[in-house]
Protein backbone atom coordinates (compact mmCIF):
# COMPACT_ATOMS: atom_id res chain seq x y z
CA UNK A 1 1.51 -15.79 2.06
CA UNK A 2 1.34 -17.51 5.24
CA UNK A 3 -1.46 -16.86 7.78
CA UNK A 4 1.31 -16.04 10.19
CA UNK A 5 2.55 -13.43 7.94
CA UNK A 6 -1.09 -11.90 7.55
CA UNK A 7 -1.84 -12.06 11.24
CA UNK A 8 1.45 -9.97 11.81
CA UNK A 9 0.23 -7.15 9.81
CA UNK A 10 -2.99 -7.39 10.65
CA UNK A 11 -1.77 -6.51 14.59
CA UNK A 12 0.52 -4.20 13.24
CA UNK A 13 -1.57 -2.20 12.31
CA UNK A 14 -4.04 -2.61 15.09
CA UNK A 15 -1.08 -2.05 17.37
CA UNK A 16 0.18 1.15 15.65
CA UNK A 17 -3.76 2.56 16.17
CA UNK A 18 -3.75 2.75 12.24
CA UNK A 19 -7.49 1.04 11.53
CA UNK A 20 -9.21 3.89 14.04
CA UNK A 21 -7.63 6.33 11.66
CA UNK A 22 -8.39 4.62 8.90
CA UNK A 23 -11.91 3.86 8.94
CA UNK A 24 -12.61 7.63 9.13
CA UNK A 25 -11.50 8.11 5.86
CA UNK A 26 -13.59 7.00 2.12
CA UNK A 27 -10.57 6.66 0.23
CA UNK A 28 -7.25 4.70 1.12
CA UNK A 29 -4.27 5.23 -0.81
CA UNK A 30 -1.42 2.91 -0.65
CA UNK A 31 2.21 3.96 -1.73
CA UNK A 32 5.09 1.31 -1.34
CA UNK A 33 8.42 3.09 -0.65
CA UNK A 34 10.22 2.08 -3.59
CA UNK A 35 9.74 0.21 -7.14
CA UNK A 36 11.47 -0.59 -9.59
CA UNK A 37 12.00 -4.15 -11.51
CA UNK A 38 14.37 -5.19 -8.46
CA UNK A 39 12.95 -8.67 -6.81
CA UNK A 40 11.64 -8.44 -3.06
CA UNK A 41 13.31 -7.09 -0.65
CA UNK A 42 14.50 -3.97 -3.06
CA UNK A 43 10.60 -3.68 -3.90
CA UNK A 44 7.16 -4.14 -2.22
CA UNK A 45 6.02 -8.00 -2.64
CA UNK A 46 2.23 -8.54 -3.57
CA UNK A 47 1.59 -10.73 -0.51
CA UNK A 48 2.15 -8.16 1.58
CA UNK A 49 0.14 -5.91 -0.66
CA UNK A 50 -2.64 -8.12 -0.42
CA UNK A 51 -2.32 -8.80 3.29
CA UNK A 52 -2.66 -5.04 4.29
CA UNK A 53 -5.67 -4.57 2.09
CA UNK A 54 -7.91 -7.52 3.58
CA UNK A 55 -6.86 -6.17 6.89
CA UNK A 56 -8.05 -2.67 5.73
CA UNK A 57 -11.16 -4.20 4.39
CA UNK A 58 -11.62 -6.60 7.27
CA UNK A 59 -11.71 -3.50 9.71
CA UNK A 60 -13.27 -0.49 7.45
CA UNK A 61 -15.91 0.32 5.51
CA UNK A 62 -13.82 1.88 3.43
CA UNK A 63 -15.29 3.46 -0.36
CA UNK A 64 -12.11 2.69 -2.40
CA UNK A 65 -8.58 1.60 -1.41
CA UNK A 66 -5.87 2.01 -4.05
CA UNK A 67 -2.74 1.06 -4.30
CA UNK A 68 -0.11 4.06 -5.89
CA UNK A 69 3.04 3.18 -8.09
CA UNK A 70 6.00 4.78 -9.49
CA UNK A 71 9.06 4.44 -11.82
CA UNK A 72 12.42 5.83 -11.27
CA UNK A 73 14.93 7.75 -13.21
CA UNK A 74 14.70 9.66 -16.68
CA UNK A 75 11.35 8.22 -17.65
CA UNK A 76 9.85 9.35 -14.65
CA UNK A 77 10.37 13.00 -15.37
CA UNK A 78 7.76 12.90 -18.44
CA UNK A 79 4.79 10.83 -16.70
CA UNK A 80 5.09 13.01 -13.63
CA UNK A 81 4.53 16.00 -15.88
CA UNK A 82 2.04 14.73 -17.79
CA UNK A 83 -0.12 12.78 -14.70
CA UNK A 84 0.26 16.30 -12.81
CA UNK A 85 1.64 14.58 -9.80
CA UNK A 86 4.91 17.09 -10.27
C-alpha cells in the first residue's frame, strides 16, 4: 500500500478524534463491514487492514488489537450458534 494511502487513514482517524478514544481502551476490536470471497471493493482489502492497525499502534498503547471476521448465508447460522456470538 502506498504511503499516501497510509497517511490518509492515519489523519482520518486523527481527524474523526478516533485515537483519543482509542487509547483509553486495552482491547481493540476490528470488524470490516462485509466478507465474503468477493475481491476488493465487495470486501475489506488487507492493506487497509494493515494500515489502520500501525496507525492504532503508532498512537496507543494498546494491550491487544484484533481484527473480527464473518461468513454469510446458511453456514453462518451453525458457527454463530456454536461461537455464542448469536
Amino acid at each position: 500500500m502506498s504511503q499516501q494511502k497510509n497517511l490518509s487513514i492515519y489523519y482520518a482517524l486523527a481527524n474523526a478524534g478516533a485515537f483519543d478514544l482509542l487509547r483509553q481502551q486495552q482491547q481493540i476490536l476490528i470488524k470490516p463491514n462485509l466478507v465474503n470471497v468477493s475481491p476488493p471493493p465487495m470486501t475489506f482489502p488487507v492493506e487497509i487492514a494493515d494500515a489502520l492497525i500501525d496507525a492504532i499502534r503508532q498512537k496507543t498503547d494498546t494491550d491487544l488489537i484484533r481484527m473480527a471476521n464473518g461468513i454469510l448465508g446458511d453456514a453462518a447460522a451453525g458457527q454463530t450458534t456454536t461461537t455464542g456470538i448469536m
